[in-house]
C-alpha atoms as a PDB file:
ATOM      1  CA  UNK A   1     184.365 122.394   1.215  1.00  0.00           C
ATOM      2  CA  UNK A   2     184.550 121.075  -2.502  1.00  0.00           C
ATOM      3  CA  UNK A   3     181.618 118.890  -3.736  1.00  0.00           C
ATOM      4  CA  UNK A   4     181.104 117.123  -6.735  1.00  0.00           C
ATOM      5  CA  UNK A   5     177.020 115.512  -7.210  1.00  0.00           C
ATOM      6  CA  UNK A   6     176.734 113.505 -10.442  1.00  0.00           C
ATOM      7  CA  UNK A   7     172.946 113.039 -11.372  1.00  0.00           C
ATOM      8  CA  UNK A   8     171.103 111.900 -14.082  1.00  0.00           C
ATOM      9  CA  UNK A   9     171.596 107.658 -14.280  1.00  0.00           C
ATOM     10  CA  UNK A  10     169.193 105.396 -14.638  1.00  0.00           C
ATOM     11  CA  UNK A  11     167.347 102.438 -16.920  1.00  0.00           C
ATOM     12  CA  UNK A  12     167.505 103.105 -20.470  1.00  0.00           C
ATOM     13  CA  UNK A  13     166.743 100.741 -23.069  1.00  0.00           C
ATOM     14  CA  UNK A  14     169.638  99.763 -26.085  1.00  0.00           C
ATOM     15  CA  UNK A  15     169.416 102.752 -28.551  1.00  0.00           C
ATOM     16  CA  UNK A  16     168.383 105.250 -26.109  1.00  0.00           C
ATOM     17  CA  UNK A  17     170.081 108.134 -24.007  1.00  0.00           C
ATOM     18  CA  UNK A  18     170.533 109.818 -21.368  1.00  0.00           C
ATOM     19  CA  UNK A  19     172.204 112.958 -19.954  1.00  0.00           C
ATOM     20  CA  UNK A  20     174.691 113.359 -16.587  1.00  0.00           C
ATOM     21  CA  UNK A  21     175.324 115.936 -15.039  1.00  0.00           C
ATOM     22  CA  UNK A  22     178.121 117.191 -12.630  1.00  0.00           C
ATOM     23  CA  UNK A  23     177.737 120.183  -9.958  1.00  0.00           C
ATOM     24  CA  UNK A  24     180.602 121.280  -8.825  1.00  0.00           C
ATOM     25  CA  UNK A  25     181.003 123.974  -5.677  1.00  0.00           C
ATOM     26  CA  UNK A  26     183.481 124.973  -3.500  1.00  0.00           C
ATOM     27  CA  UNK A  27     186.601 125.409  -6.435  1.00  0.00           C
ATOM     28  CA  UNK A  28     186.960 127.675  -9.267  1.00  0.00           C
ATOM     29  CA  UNK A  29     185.372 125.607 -11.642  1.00  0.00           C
ATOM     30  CA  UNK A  30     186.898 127.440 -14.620  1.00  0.00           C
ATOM     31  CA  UNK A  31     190.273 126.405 -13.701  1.00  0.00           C
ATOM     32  CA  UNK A  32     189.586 122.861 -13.794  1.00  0.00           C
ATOM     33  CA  UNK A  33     189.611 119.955 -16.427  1.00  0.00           C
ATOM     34  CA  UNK A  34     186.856 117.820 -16.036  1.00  0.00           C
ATOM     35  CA  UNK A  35     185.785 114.739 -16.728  1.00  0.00           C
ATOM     36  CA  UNK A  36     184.081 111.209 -17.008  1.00  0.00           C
ATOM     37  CA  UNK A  37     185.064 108.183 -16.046  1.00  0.00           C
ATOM     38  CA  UNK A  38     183.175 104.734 -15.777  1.00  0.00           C
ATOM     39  CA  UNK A  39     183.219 101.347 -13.843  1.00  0.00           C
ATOM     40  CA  UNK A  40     181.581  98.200 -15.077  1.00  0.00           C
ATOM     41  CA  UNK A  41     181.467  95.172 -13.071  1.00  0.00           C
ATOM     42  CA  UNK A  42     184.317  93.391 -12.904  1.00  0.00           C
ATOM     43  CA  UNK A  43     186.130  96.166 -14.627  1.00  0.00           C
ATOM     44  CA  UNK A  44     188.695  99.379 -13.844  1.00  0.00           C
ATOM     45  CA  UNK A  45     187.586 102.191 -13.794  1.00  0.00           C
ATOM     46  CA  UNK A  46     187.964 103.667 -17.493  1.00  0.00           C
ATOM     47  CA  UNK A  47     187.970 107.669 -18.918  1.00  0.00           C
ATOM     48  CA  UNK A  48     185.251 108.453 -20.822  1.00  0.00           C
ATOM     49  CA  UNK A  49     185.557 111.690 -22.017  1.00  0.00           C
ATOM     50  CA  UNK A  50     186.988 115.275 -20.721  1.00  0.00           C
ATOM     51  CA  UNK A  51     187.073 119.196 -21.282  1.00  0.00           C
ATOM     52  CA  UNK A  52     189.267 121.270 -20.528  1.00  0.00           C
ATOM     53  CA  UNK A  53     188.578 125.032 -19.353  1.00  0.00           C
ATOM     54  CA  UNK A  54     189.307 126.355 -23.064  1.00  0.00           C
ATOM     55  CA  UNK A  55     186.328 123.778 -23.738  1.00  0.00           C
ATOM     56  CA  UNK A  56     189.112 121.290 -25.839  1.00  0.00           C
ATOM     57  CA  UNK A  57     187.383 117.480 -25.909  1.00  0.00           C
ATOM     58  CA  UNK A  58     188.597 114.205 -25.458  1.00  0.00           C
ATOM     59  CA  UNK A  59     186.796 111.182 -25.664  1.00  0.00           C
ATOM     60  CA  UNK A  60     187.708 107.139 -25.114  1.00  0.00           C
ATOM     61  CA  UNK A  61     187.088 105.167 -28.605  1.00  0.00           C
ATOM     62  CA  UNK A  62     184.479 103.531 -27.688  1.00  0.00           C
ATOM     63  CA  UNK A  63     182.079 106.423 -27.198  1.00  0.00           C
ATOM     64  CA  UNK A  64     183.064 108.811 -30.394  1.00  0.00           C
ATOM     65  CA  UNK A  65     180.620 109.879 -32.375  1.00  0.00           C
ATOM     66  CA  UNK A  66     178.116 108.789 -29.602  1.00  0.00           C
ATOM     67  CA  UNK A  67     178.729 110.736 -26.196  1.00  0.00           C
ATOM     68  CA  UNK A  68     179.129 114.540 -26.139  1.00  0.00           C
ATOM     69  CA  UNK A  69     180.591 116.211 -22.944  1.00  0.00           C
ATOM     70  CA  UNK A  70     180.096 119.959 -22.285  1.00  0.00           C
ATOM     71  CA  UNK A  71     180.219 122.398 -19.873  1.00  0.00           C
ATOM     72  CA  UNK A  72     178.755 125.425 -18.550  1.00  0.00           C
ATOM     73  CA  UNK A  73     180.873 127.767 -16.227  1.00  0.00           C
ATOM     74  CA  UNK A  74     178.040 129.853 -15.139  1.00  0.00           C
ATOM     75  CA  UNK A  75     176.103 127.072 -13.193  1.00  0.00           C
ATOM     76  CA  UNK A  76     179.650 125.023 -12.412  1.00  0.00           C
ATOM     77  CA  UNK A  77     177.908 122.091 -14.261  1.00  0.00           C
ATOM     78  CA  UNK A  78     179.327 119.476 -16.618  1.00  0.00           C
ATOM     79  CA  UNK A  79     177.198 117.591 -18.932  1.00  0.00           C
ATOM     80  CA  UNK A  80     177.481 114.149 -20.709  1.00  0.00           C
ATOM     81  CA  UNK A  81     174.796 113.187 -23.211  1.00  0.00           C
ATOM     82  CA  UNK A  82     174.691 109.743 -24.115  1.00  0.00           C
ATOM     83  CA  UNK A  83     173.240 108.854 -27.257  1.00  0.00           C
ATOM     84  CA  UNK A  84     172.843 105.454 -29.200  1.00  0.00           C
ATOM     85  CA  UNK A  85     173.627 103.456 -25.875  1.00  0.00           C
ATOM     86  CA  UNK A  86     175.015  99.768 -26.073  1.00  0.00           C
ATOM     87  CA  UNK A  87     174.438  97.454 -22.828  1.00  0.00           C
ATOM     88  CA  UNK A  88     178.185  97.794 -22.518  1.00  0.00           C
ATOM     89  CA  UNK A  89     178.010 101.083 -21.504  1.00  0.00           C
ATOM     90  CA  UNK A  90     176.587  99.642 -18.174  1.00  0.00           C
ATOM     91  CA  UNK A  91     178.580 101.065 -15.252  1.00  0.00           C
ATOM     92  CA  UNK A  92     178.544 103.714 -12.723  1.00  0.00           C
ATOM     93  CA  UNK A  93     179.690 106.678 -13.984  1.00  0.00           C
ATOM     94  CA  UNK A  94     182.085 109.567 -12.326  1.00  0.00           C
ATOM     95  CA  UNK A  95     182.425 112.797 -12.429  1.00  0.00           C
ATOM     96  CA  UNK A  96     186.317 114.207 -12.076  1.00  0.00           C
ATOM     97  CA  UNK A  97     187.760 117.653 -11.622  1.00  0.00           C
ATOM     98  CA  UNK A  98     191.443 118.459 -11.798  1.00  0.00           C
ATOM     99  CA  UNK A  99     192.802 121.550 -11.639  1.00  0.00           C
ATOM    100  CA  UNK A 100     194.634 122.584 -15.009  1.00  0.00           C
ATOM    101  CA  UNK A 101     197.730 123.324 -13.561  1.00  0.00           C
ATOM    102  CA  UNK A 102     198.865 120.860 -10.736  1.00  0.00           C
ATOM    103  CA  UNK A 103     196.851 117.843 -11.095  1.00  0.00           C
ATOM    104  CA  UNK A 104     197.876 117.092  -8.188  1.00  0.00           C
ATOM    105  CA  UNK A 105     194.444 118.978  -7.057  1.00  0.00           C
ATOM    106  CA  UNK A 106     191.429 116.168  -7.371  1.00  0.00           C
ATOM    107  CA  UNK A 107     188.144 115.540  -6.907  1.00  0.00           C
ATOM    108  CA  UNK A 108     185.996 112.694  -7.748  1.00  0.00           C
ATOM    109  CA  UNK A 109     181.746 112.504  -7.289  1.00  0.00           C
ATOM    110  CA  UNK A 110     180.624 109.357  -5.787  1.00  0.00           C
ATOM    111  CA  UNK A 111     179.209 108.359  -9.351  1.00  0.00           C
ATOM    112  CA  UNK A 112     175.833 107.313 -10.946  1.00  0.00           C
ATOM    113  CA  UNK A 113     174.710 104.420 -12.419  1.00  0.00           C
ATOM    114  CA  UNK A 114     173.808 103.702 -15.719  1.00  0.00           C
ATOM    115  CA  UNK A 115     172.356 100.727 -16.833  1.00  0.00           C
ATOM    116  CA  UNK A 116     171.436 100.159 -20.414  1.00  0.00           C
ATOM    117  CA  UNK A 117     169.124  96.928 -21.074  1.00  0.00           C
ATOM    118  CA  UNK A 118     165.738  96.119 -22.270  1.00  0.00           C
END
């Protein structure tokens, strides 16, 4: 059975940061892009950032320069560290695995939130 736990949200002030984290069991975590996506209120749900399995990055605009994903393929764990963070980074975030070579192969967490005020 494939499980994906995002942990790590909470209250942070404007300016401050915080980092996710994604456990993923039951796939061959090495053979899978993942990633981060995010849902405000009111919004769709956006990509964040990703990494692929030969640890390539990808990040939305928005979060460059700011947000650094990683992973580590011994404990089947991605990471997102969130630095410098705006109120409009507000939303619950998701974790995403797809495998590298049929995307068709998906898996979503059921997300954290983040909320970012003072």
């Amino acid at each position: 059975q494939v499980q994906v736990v995002e942990s790590g949200g909470g209250l942070v002030q404007p300016g401050g940061s915080l980092r996710l984290s994604c456990a993923a069991s039951g796939i061959i975590f090495r053979l899978y892009v993942m990633g981060w996506y995010r849902q405000a209120p009111g919004k769709q749900r956006e990509l964040v950032a990703t990494i692929s399995s030969g640890d390539s990055t990808e990040y939305t605009d928005s979060v460059k320069g700011r947000f650094t994903i990683s992973r580590d393929n011994a404990k089947n764990t991605v990471y997102l560290q969130m630095n410098s963070l705006k109120p409009e980074d507000t939303a619950v975030y998701y974790c995403n695995a797809h495998h590298q070579s049929n995307y068709g192969i998906n898996y979503w967490g059921k997300g954290t939130l983040v909320t970012v005020s003072s």
